[in-house]
N, C-alpha and C. Protein backbone atom coordinates (compact mmCIF):
# COMPACT_ATOMS: atom_id res chain seq x y z
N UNK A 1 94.00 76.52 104.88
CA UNK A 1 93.09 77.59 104.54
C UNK A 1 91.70 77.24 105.03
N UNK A 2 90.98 78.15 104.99
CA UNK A 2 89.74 78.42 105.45
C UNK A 2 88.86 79.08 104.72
N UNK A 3 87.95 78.26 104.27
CA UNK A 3 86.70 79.41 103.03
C UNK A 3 85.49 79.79 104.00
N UNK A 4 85.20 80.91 103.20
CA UNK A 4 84.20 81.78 104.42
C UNK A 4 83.41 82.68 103.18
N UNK A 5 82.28 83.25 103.62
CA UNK A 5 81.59 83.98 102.73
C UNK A 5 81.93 85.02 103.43
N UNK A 6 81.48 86.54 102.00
CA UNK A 6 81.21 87.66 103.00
C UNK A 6 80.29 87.91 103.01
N UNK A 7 79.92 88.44 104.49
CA UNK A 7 78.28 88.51 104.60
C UNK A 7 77.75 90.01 104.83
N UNK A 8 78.65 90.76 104.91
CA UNK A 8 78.33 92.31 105.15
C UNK A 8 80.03 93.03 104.68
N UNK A 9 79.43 94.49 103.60
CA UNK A 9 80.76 95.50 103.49
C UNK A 9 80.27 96.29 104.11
N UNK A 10 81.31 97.32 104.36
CA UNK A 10 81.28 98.65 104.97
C UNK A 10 81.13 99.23 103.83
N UNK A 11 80.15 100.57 104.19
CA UNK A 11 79.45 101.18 103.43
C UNK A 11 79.82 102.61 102.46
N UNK A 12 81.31 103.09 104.04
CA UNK A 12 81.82 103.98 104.16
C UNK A 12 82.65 104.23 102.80
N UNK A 13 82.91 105.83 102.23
CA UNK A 13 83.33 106.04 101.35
C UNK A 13 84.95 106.14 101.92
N UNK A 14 84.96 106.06 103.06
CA UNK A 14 86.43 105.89 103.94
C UNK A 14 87.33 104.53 104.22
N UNK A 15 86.76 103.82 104.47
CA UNK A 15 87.00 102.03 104.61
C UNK A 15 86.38 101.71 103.26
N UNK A 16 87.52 100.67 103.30
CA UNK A 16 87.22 99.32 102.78
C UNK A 16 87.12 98.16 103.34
N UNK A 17 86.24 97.69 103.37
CA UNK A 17 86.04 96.19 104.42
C UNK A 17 84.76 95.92 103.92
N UNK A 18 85.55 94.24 104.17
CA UNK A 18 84.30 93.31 104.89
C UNK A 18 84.27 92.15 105.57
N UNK A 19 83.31 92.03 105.85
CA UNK A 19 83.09 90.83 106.77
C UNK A 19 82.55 89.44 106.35
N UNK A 20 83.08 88.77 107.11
CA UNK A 20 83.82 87.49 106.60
C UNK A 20 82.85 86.21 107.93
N UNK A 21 82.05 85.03 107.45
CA UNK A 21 81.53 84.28 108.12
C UNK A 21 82.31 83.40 108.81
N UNK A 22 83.79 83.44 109.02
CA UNK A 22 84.29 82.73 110.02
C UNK A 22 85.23 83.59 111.06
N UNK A 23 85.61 83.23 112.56
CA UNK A 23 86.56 83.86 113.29
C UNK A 23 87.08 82.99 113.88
N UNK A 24 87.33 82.88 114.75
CA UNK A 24 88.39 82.70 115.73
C UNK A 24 88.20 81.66 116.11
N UNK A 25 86.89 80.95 116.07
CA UNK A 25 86.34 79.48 116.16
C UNK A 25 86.98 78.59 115.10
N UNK A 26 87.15 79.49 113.70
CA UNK A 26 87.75 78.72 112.73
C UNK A 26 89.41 78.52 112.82
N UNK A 27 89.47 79.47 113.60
CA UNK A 27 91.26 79.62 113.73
C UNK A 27 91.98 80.66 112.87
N UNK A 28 91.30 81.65 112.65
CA UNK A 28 90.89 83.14 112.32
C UNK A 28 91.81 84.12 113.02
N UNK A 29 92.74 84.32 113.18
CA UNK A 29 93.78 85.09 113.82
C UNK A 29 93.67 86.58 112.75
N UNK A 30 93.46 88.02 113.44
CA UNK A 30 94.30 88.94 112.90
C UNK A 30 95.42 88.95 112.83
N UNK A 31 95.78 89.50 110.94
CA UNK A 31 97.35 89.60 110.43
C UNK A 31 96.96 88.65 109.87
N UNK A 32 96.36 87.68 109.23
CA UNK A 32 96.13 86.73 108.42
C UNK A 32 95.62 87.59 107.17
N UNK A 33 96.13 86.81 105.58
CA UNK A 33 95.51 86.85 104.90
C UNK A 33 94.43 86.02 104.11
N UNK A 34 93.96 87.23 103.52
CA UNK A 34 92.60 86.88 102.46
C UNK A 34 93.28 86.83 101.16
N UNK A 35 92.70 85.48 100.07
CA UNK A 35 92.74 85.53 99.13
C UNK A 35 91.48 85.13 98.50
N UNK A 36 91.55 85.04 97.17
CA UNK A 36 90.03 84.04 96.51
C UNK A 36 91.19 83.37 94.99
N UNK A 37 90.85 82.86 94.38
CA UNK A 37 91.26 82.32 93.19
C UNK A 37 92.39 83.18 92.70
N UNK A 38 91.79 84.59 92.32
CA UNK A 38 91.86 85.95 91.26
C UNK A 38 93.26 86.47 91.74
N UNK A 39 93.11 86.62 93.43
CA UNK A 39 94.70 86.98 94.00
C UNK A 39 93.69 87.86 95.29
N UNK A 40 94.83 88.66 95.39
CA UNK A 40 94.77 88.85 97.41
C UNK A 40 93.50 89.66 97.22
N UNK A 41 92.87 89.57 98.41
CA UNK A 41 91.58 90.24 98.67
C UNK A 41 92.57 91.23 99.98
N UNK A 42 92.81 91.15 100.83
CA UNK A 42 93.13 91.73 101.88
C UNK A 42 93.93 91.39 103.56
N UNK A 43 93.59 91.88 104.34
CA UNK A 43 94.23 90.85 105.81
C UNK A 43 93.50 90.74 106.63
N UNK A 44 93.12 90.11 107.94
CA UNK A 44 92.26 90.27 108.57
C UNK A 44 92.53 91.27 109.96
N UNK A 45 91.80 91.95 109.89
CA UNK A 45 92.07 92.80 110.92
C UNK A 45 91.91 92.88 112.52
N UNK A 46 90.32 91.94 112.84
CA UNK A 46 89.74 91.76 114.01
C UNK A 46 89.08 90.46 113.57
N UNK A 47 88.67 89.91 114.90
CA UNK A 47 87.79 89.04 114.71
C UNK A 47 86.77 88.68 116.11
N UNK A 48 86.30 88.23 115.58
CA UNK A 48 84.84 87.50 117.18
C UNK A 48 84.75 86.13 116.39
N UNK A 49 84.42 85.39 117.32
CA UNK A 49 83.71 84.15 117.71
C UNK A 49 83.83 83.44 116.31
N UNK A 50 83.04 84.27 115.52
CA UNK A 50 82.38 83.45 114.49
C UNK A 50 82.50 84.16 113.26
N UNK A 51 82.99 85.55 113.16
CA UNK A 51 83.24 86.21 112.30
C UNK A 51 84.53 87.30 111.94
N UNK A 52 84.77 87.48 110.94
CA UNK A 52 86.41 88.15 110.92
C UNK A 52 86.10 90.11 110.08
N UNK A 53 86.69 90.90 110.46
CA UNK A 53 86.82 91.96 109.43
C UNK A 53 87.60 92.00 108.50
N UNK A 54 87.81 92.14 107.20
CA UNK A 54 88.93 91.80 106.56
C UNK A 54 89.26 93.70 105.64
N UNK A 55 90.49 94.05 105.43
CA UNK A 55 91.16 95.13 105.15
C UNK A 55 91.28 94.92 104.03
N UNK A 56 90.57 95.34 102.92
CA UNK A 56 90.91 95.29 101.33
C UNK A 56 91.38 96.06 101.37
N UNK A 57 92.87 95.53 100.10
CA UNK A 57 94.09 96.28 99.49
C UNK A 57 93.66 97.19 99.29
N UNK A 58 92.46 97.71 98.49
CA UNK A 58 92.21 99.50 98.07
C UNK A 58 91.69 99.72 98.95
N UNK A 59 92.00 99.81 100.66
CA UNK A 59 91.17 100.62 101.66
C UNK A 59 93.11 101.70 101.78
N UNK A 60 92.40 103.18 101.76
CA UNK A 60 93.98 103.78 101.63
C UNK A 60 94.98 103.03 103.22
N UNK A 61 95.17 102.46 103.67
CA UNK A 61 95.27 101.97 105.25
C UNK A 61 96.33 100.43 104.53
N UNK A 62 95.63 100.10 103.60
CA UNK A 62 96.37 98.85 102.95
C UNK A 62 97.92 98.99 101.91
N UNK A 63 98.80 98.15 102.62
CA UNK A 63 100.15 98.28 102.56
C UNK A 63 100.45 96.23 101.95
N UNK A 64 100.86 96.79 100.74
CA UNK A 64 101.35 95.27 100.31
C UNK A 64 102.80 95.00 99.61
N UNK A 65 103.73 94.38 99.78
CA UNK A 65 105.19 94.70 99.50
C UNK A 65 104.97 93.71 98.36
N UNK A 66 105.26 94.26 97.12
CA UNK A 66 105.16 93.32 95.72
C UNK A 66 106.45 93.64 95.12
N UNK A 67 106.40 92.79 93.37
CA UNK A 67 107.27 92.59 92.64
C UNK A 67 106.59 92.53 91.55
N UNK A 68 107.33 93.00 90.38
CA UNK A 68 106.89 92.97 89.40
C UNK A 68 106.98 91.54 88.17
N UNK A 69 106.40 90.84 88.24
CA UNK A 69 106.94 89.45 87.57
C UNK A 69 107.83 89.13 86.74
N UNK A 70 107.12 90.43 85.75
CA UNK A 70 108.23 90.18 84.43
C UNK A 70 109.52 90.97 84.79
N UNK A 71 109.69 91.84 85.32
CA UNK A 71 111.35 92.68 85.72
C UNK A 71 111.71 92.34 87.07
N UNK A 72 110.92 91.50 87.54
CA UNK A 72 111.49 91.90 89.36
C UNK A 72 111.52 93.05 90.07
N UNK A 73 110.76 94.45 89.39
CA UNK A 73 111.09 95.61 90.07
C UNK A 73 110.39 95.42 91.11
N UNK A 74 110.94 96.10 92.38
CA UNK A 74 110.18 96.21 93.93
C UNK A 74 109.85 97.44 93.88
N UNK A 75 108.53 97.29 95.30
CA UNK A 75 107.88 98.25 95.53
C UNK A 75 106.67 98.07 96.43
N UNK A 76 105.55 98.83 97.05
CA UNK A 76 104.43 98.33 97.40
C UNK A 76 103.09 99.10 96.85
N UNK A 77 102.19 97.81 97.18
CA UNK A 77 100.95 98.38 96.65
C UNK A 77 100.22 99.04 97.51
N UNK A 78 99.76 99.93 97.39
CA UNK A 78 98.86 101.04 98.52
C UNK A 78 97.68 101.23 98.06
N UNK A 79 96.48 100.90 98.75
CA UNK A 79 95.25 101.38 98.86
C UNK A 79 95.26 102.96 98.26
N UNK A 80 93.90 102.98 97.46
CA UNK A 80 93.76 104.10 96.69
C UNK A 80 92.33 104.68 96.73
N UNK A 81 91.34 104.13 96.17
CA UNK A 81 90.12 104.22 95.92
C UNK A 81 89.28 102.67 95.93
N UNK A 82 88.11 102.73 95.54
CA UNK A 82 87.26 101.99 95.29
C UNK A 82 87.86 100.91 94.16
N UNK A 83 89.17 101.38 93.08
CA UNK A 83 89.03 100.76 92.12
C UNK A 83 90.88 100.73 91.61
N UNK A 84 91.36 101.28 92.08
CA UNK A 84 92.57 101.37 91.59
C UNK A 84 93.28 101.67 92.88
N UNK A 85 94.68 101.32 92.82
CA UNK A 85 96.13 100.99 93.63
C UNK A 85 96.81 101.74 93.03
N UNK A 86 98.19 101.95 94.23
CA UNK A 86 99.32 102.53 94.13
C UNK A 86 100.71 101.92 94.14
N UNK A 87 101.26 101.66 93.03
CA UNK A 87 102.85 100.86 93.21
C UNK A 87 103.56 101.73 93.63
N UNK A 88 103.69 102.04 94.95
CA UNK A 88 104.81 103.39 95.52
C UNK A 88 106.40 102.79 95.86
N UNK A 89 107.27 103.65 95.52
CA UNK A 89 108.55 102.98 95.69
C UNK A 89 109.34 102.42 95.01
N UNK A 90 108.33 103.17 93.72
CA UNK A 90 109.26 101.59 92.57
C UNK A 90 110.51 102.99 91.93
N UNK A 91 111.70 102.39 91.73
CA UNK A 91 112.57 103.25 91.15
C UNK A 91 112.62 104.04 90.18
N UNK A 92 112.74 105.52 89.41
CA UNK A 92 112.40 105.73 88.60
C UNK A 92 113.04 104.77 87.16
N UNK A 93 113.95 103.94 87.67
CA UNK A 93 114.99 103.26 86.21
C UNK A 93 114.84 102.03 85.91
N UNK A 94 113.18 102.20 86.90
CA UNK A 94 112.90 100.40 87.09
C UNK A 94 111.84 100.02 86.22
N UNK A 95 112.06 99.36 85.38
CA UNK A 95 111.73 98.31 84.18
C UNK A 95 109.91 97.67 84.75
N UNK A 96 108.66 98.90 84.31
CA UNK A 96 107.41 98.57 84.67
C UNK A 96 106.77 99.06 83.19
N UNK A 97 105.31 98.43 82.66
CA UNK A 97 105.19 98.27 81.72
C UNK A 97 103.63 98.32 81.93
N UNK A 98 102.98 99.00 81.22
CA UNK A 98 101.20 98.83 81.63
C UNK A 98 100.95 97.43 81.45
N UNK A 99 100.06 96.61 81.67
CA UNK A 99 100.00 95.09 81.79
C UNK A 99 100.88 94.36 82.67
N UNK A 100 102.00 94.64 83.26
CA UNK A 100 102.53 94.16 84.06
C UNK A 100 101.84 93.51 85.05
N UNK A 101 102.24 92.25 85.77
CA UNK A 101 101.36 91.63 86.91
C UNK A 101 102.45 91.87 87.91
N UNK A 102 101.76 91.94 88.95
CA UNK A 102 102.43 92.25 90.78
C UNK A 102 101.98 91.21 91.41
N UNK A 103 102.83 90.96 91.83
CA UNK A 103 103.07 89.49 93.05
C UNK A 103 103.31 89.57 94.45
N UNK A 104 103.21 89.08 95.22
CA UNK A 104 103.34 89.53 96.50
C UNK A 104 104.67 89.05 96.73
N UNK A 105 105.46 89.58 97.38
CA UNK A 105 107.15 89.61 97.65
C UNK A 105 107.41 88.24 98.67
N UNK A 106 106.58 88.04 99.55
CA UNK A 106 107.13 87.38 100.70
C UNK A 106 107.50 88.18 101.94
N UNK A 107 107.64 89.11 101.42
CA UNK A 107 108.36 89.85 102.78
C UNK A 107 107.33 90.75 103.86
N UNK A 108 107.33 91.00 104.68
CA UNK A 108 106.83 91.92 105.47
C UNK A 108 105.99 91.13 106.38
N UNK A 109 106.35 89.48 106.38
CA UNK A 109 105.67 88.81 107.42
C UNK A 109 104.20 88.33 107.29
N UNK A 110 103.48 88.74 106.18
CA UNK A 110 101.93 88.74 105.96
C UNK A 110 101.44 87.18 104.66
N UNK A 111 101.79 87.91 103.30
CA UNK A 111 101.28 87.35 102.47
C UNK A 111 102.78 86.50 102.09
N UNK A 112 102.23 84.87 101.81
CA UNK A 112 103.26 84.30 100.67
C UNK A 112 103.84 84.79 99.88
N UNK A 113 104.57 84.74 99.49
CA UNK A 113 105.42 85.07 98.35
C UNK A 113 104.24 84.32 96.90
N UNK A 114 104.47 85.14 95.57
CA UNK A 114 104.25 84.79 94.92
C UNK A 114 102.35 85.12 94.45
N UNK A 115 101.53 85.31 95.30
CA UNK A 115 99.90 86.05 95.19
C UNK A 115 99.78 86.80 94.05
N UNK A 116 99.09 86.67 93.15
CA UNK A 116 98.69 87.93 92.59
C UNK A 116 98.11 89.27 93.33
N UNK A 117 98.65 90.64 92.97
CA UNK A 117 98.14 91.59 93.71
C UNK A 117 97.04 92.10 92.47
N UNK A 118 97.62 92.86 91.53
CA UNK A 118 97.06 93.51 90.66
C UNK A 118 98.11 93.20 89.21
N UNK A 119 97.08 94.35 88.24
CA UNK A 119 98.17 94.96 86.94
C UNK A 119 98.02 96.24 86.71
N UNK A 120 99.59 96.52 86.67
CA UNK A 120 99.85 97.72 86.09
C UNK A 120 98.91 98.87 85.09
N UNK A 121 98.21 99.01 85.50
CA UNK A 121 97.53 99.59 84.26
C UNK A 121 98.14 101.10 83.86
N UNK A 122 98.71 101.69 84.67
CA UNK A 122 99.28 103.04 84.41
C UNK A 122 100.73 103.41 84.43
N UNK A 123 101.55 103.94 84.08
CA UNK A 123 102.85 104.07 84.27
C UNK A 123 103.46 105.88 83.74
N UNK A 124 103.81 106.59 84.80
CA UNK A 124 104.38 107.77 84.53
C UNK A 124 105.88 107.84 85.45
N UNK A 125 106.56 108.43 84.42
CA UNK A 125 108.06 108.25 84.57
C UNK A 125 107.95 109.82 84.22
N UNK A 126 108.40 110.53 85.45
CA UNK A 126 108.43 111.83 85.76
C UNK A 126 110.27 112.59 85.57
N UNK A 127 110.66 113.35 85.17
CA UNK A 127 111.95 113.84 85.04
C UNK A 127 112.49 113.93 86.09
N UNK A 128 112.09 113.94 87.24
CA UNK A 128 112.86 114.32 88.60
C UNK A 128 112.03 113.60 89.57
N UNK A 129 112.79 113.90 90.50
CA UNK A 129 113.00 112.23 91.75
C UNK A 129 113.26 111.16 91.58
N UNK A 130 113.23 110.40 92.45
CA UNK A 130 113.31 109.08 92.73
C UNK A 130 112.55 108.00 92.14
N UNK A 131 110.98 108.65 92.57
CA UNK A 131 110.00 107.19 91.78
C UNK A 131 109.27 107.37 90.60
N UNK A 132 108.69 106.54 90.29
CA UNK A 132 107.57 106.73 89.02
C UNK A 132 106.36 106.34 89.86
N UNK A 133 105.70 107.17 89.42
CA UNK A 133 104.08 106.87 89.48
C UNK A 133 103.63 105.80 88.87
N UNK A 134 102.85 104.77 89.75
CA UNK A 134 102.07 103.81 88.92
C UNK A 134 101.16 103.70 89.31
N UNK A 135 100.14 103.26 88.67
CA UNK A 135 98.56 103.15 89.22
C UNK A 135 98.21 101.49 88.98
N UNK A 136 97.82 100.60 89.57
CA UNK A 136 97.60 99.11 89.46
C UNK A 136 95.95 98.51 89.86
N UNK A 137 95.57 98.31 89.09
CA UNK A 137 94.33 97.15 89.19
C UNK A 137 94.34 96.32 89.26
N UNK A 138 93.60 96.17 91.01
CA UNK A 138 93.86 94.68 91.80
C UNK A 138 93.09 93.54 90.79
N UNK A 139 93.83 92.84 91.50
CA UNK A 139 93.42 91.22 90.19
C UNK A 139 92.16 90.93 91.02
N UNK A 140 91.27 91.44 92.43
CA UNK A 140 90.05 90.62 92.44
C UNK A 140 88.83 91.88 92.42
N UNK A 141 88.01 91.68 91.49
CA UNK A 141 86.85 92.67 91.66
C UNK A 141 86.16 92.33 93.25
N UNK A 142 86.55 93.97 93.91
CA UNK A 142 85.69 93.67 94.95
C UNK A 142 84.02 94.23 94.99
N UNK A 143 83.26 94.35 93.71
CA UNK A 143 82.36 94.68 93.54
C UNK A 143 81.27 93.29 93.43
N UNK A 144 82.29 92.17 93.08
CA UNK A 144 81.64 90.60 92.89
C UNK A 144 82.36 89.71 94.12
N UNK A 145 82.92 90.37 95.05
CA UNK A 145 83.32 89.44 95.87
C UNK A 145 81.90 88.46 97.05
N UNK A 146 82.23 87.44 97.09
CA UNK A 146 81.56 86.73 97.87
C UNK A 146 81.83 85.30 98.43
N UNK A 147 82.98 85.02 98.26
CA UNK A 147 83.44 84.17 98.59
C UNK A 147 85.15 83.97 98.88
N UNK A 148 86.05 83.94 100.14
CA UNK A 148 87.38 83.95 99.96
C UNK A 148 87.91 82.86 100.65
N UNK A 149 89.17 82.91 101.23
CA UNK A 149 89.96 81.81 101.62
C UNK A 149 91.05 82.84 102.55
N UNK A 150 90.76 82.60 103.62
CA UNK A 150 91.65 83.26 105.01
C UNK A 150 93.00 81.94 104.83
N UNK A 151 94.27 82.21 104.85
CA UNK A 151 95.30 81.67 104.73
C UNK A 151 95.69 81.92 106.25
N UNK A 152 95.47 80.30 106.92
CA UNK A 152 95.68 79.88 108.49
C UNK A 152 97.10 79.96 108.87
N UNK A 153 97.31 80.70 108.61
CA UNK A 153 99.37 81.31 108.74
C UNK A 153 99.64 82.56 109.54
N UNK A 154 100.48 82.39 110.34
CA UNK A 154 100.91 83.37 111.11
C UNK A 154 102.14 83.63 110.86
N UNK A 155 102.28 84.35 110.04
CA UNK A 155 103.78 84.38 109.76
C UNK A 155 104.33 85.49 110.55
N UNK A 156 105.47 85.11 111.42
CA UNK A 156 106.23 86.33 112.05
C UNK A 156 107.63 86.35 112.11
N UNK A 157 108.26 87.15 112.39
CA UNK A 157 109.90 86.87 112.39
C UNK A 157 110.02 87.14 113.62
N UNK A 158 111.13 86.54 113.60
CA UNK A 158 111.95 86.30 115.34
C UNK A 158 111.96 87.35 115.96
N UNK A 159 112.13 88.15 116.74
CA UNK A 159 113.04 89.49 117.51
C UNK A 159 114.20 89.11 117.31
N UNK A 160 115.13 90.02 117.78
CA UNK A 160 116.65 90.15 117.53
C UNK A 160 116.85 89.53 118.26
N UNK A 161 115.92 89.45 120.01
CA UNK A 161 116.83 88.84 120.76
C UNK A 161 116.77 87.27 120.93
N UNK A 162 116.46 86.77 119.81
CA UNK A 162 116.06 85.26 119.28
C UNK A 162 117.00 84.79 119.07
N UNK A 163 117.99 85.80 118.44
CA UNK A 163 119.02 85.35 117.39
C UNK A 163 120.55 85.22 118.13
N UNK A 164 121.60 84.30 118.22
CA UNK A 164 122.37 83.97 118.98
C UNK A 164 123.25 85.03 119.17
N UNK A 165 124.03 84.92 120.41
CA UNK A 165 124.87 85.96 120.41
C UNK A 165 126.30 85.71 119.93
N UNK A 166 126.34 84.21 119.87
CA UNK A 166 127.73 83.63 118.94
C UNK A 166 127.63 84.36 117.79
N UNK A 167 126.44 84.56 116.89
CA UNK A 167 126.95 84.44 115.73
C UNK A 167 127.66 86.27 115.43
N UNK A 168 127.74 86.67 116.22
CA UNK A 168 128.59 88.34 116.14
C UNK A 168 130.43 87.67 116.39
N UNK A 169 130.11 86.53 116.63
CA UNK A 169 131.42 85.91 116.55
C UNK A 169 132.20 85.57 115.21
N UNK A 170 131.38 85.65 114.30
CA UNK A 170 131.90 85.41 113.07
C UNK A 170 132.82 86.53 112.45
N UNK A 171 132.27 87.84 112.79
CA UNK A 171 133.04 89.01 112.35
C UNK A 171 134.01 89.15 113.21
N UNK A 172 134.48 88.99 114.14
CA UNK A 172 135.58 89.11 115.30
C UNK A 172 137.11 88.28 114.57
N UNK A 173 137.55 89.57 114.71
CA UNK A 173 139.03 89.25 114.00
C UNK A 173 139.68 87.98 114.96
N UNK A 174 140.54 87.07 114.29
CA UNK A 174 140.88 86.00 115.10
C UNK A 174 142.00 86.86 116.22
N UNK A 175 142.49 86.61 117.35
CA UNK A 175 143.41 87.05 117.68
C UNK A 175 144.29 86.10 118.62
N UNK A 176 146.11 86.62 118.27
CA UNK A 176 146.50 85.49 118.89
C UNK A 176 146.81 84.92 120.16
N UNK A 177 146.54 84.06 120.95
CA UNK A 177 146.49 83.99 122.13
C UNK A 177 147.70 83.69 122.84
N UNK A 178 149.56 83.22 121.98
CA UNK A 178 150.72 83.40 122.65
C UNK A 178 151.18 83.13 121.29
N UNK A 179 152.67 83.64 121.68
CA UNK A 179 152.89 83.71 120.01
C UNK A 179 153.13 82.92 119.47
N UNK A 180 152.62 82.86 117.97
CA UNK A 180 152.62 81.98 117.09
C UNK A 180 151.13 81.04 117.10
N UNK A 181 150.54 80.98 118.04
CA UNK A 181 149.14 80.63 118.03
C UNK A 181 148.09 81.66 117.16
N UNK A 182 147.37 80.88 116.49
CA UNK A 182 146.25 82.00 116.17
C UNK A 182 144.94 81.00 116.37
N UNK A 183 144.10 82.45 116.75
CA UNK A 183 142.63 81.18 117.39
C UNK A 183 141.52 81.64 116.37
């Protein structure tokens, strides 16, 4: 990891961002994340020389694949406003609770497994469809932010065409090659 101040937000009632006193000199890659103590601040989006932009979770643009600690329910967190998140995706039969804490899944190539995202603060379980509405408050005030930690990880997954072409061999029925042989 890498600690960095922020030294300028965007002002915009549209973005969420800010900017971050280290880049690419530090080893600052976009697709990296931001954390601080509290849990995820965001990812980094761009960078120069010496400085990074970073994408806070409540910019609507921010996509985070979580879990719910205490049930395991899945889902992700989505940028909302200035102050509150969206758990979209979570099932309507899935076991969420106001106070609930959200964790970051591992998955989607970005954040560790395990981050604090937010808590649950809202929960509506609607008669029809699929999901419930939840509303979540991220675990870091970005109104006191000033200090984070860029996580020097590039996490990516393979392409398909990484992956061997033996192993489609495993499903292939044996067949026999003279009789009484089987291969």
């Amino acid at each position: 990891m890498v600690a960095a101040n922020v030294i300028a937000q965007d002002l915009s009632r549209w973005f969420h961002s800010v900017l971050i006193d280290q880049g690419a000199d530090a080893g600052v890659r976009a697709g990296m994340p931001v954390i601080t103590g509290s849990g995820v601040v965001g990812i980094v989006a761009g960078t120069t020389p010496g400085a990074s932009k970073v994408l806070l979770v409540i910019d609507l643009q921010s996509r985070v694949d979580a879990y719910v600690q205490r049930s395991r329910a899945r889902g992700t967190v989505r940028g909302r406003s200035e102050e509150d998140c969206e758990f979209d995706y979570v099932l309507r039969e899935a076991d969420v609770v106001e106070g609930d804490q959200l964790l970051t899944s591992g998955l989607g190539s970005v954040y560790p497994k395990g981050l604090v995202v937010g808590y649950v603060s809202h929960v509506e379980r609607k008669p029809y469809g699929l999901f419930q509405a939840v509303r979540v408050v991220p675990a870091v005030d970005f109104r006191k932010l000033e200090e984070v930690f860029v996580i020097l990880e590039e996490r990516k997954l393979p392409a398909d065409s990484e992956f061997s072409a033996r192993d489609g061999e495993m499903w292939e029925q044996e067949k026999p090659t003279s009789a009484g042989d089987v291969r």
